[in-house]
C-alpha atoms as a PDB file:
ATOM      1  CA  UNK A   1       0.000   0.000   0.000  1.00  0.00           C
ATOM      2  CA  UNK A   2       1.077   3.437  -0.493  1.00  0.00           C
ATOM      3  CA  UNK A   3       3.349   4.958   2.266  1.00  0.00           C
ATOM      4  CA  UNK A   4       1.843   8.437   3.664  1.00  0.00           C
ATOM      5  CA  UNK A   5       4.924  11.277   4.037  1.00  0.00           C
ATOM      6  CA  UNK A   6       4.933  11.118   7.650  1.00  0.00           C
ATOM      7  CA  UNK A   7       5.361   6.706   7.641  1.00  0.00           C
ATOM      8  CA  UNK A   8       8.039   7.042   4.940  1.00  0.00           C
ATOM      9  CA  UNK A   9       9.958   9.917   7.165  1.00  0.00           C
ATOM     10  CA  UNK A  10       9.270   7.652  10.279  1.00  0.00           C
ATOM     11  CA  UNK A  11      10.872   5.134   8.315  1.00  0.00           C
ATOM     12  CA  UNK A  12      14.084   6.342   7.628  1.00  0.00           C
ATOM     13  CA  UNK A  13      14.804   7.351  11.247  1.00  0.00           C
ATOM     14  CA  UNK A  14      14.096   3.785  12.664  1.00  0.00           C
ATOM     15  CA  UNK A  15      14.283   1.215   9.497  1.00  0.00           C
ATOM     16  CA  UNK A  16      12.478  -1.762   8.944  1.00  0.00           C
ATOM     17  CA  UNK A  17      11.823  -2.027  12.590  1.00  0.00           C
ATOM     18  CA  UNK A  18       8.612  -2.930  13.704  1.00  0.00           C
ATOM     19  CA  UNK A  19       6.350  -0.109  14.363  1.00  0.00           C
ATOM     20  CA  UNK A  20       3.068   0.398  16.517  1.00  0.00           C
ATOM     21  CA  UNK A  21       0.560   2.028  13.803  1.00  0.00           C
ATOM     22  CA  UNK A  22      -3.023   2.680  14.221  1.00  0.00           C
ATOM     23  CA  UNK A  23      -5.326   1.721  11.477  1.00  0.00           C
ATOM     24  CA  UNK A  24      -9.037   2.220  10.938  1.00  0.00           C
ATOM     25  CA  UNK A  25     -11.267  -0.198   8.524  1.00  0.00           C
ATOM     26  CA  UNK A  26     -14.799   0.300   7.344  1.00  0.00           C
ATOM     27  CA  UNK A  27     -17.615  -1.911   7.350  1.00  0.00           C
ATOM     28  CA  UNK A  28     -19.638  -1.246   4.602  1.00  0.00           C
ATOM     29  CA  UNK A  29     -22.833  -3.525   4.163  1.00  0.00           C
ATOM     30  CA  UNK A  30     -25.085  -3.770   1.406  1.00  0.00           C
ATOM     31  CA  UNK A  31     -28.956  -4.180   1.514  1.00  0.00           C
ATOM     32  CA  UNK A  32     -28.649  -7.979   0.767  1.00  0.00           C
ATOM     33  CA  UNK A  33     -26.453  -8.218   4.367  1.00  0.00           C
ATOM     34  CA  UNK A  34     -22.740  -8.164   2.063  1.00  0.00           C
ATOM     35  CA  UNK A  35     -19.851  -6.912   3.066  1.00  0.00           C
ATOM     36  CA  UNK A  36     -17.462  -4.692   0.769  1.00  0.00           C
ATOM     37  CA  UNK A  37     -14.196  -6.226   0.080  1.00  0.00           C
ATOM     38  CA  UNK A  38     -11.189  -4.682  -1.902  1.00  0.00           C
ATOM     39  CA  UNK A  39      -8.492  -7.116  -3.653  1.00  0.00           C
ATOM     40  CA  UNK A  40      -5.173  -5.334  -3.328  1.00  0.00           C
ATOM     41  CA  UNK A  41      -3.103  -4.621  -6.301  1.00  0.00           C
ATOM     42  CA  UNK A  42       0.375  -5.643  -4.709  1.00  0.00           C
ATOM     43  CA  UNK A  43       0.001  -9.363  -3.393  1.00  0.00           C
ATOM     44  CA  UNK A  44      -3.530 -10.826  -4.621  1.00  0.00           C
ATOM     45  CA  UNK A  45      -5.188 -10.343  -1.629  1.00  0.00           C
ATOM     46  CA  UNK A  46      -8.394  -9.216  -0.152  1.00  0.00           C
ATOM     47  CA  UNK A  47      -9.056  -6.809   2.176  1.00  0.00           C
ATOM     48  CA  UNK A  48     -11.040  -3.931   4.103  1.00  0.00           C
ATOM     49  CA  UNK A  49     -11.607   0.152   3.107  1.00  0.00           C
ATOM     50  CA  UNK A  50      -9.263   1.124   5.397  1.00  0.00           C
ATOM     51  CA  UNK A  51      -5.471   2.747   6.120  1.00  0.00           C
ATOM     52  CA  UNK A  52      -3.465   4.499   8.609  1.00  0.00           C
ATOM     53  CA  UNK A  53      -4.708   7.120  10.207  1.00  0.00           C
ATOM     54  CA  UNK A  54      -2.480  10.479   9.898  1.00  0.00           C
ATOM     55  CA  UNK A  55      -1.108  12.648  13.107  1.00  0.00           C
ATOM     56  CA  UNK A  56      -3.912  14.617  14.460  1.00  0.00           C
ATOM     57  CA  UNK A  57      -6.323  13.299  12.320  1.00  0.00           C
ATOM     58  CA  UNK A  58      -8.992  11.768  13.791  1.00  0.00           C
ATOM     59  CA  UNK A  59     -10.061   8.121  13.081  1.00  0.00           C
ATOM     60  CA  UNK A  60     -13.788   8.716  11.999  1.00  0.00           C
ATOM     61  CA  UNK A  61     -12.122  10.934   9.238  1.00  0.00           C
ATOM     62  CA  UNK A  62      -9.378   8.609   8.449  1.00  0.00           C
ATOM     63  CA  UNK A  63     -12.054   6.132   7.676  1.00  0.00           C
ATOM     64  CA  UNK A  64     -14.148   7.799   5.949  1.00  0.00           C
ATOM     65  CA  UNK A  65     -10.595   9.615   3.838  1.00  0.00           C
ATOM     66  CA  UNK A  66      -9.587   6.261   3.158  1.00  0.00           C
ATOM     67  CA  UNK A  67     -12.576   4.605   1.819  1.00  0.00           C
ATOM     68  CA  UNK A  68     -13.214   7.871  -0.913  1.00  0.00           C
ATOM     69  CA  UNK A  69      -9.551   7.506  -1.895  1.00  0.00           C
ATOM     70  CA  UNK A  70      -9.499   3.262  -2.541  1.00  0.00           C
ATOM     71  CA  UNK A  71     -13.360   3.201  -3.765  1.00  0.00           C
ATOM     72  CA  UNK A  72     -14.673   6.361  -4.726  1.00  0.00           C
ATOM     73  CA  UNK A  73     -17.934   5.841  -2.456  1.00  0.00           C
ATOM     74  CA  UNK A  74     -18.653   8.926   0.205  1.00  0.00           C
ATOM     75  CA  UNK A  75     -19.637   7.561   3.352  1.00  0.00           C
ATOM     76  CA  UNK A  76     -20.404   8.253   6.822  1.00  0.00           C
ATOM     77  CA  UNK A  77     -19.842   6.657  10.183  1.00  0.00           C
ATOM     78  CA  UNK A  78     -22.948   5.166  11.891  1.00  0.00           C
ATOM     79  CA  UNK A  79     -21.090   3.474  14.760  1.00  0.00           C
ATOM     80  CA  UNK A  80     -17.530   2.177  16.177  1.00  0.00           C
ATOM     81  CA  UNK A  81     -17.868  -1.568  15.561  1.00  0.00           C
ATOM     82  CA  UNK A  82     -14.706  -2.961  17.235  1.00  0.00           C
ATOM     83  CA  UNK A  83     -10.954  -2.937  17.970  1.00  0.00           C
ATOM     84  CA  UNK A  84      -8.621  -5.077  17.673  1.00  0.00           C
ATOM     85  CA  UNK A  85      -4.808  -6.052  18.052  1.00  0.00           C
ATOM     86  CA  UNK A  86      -2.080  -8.894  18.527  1.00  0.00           C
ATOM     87  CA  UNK A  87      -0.615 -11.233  16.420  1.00  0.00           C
ATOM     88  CA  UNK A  88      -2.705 -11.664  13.307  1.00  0.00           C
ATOM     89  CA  UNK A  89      -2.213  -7.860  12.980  1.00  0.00           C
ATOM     90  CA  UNK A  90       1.397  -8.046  12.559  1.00  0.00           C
ATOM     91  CA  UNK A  91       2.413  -7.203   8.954  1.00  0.00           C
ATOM     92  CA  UNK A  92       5.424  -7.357   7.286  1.00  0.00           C
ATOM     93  CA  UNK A  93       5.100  -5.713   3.480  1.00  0.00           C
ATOM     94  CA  UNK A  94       7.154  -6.746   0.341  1.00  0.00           C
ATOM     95  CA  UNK A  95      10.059  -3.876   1.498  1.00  0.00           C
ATOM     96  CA  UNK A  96      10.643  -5.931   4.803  1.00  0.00           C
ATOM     97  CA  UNK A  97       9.128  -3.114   6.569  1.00  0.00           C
ATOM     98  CA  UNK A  98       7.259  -4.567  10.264  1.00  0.00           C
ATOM     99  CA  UNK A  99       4.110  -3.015  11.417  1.00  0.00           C
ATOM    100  CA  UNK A 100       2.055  -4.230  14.689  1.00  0.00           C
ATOM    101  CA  UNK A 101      -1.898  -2.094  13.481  1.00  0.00           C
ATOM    102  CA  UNK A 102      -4.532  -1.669  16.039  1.00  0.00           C
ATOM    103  CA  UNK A 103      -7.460  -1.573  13.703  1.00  0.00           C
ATOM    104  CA  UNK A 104     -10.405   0.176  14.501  1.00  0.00           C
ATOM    105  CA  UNK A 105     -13.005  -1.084  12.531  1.00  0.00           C
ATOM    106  CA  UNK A 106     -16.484   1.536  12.270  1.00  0.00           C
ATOM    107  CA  UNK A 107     -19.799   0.289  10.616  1.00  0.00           C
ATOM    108  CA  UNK A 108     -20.299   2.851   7.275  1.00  0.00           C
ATOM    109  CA  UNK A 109     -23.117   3.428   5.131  1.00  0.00           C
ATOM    110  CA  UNK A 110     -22.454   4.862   1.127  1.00  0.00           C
ATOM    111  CA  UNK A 111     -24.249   8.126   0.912  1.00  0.00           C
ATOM    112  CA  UNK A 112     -22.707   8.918  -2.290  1.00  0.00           C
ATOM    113  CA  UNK A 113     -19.768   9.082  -4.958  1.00  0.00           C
ATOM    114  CA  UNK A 114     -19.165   5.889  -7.585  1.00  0.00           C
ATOM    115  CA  UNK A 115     -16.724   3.268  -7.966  1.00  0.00           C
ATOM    116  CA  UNK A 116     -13.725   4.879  -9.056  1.00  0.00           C
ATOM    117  CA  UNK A 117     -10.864   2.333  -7.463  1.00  0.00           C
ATOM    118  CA  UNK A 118      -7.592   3.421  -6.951  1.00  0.00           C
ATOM    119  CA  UNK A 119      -4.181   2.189  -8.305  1.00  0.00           C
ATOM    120  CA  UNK A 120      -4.275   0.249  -4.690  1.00  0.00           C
ATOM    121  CA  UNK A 121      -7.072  -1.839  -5.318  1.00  0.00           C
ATOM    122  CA  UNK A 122      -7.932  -4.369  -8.183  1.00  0.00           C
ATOM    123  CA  UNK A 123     -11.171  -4.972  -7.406  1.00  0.00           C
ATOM    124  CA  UNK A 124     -13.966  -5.024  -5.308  1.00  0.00           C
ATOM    125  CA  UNK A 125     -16.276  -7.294  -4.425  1.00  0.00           C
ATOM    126  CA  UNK A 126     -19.244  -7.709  -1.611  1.00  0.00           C
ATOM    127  CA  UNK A 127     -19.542 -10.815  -0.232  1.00  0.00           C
ATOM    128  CA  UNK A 128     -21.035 -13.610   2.468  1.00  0.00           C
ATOM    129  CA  UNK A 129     -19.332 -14.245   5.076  1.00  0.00           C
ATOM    130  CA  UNK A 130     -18.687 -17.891   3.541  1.00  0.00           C
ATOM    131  CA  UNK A 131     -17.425 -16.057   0.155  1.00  0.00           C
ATOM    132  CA  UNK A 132     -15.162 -14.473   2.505  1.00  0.00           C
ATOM    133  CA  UNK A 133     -13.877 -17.322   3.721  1.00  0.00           C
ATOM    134  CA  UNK A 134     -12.536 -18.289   0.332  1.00  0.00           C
ATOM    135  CA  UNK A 135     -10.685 -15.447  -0.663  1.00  0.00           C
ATOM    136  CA  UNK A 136      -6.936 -15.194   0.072  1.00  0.00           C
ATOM    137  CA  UNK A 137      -6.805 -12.683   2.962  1.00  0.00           C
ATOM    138  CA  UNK A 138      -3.898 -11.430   6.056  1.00  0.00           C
ATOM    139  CA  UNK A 139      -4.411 -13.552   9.212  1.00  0.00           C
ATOM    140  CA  UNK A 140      -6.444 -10.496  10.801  1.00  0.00           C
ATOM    141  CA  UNK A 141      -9.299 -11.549   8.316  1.00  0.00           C
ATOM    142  CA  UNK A 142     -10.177 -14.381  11.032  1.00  0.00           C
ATOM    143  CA  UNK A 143     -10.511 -11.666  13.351  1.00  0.00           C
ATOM    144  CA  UNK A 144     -12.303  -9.333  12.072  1.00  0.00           C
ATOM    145  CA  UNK A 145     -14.803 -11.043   9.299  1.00  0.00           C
ATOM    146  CA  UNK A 146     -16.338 -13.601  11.317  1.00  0.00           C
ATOM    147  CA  UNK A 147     -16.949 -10.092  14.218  1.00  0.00           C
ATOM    148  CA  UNK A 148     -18.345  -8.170  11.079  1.00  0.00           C
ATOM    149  CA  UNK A 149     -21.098 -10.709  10.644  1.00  0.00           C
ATOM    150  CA  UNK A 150     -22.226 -10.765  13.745  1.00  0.00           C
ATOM    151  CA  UNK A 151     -25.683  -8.924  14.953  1.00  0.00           C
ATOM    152  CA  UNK A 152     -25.643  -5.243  15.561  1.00  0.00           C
END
């Protein structure tokens, strides 16, 4: 994924080591009870609207930031779904760089815009939880799918 100015100047003061980031993910639902996946461009896999959020920023904007810029859909926050952390959420991308996320995931709803995907994402896709399930995803998706399917 693309590195934001302030992770790429982090990352030449401390190297590839592992670093505590916080991430935000949207939950995005259509009227048949699917969820919105994105298939990455780098590495064939699938994944959440979502990113880093930026210093000072403030997560419900990050969220809502980062799902315009990988789908093109506007949305808006209806409610903080869950957070989550340890292992699974440990990343290592394709420069060697280590991250440990703490993903904050919100429930979304489109109120506007149109797909217009972003040189990030390939493709995307809503699906069952079961479709899910079949799709190459990070260890986190075991997390945070089955969660996402749950009741309100």
């Amino acid at each position: 994924m693309a590195m934001s100015d302030y992770l790429r100047e982090l990352r030449t003061l401390v190297g590839p080591r592992v670093l505590l980031l916080p991430h935000v993910a949207a939950l995005i639902f259509d009227d048949a009870g699917r969820l919105l996946l994105l298939r990455s461009s780098e590495g064939d896999f699938w994944m959440l609207p979502g990113g880093s959020v930026e210093p000072d920023e403030h997560p419900e904007h990050a969220v809502v930031r980062e799902t315009l810029e990988e789908t093109g859909f506007e949305v808006v926050v209806e409610s903080l779904h869950s957070v989550h952390g340890g292992p699974a959420f440990h990343l290592t991308y394709s420069s060697g760089d280590e991250a440990s996320i703490v993903m904050t995931c919100y429930r979304c709803r489109i109120t506007g815009g149109i797909v217009d995907a972003d040189d990030e994402v390939a493709e995307l896709r809503w699906v069952t939880l079961e479709q899910a399930r079949l799709l190459p995803t990070k260890p986190w998706a075991d997390v945070v799918l089955p969660r996402a399917f749950e009741p309100a």
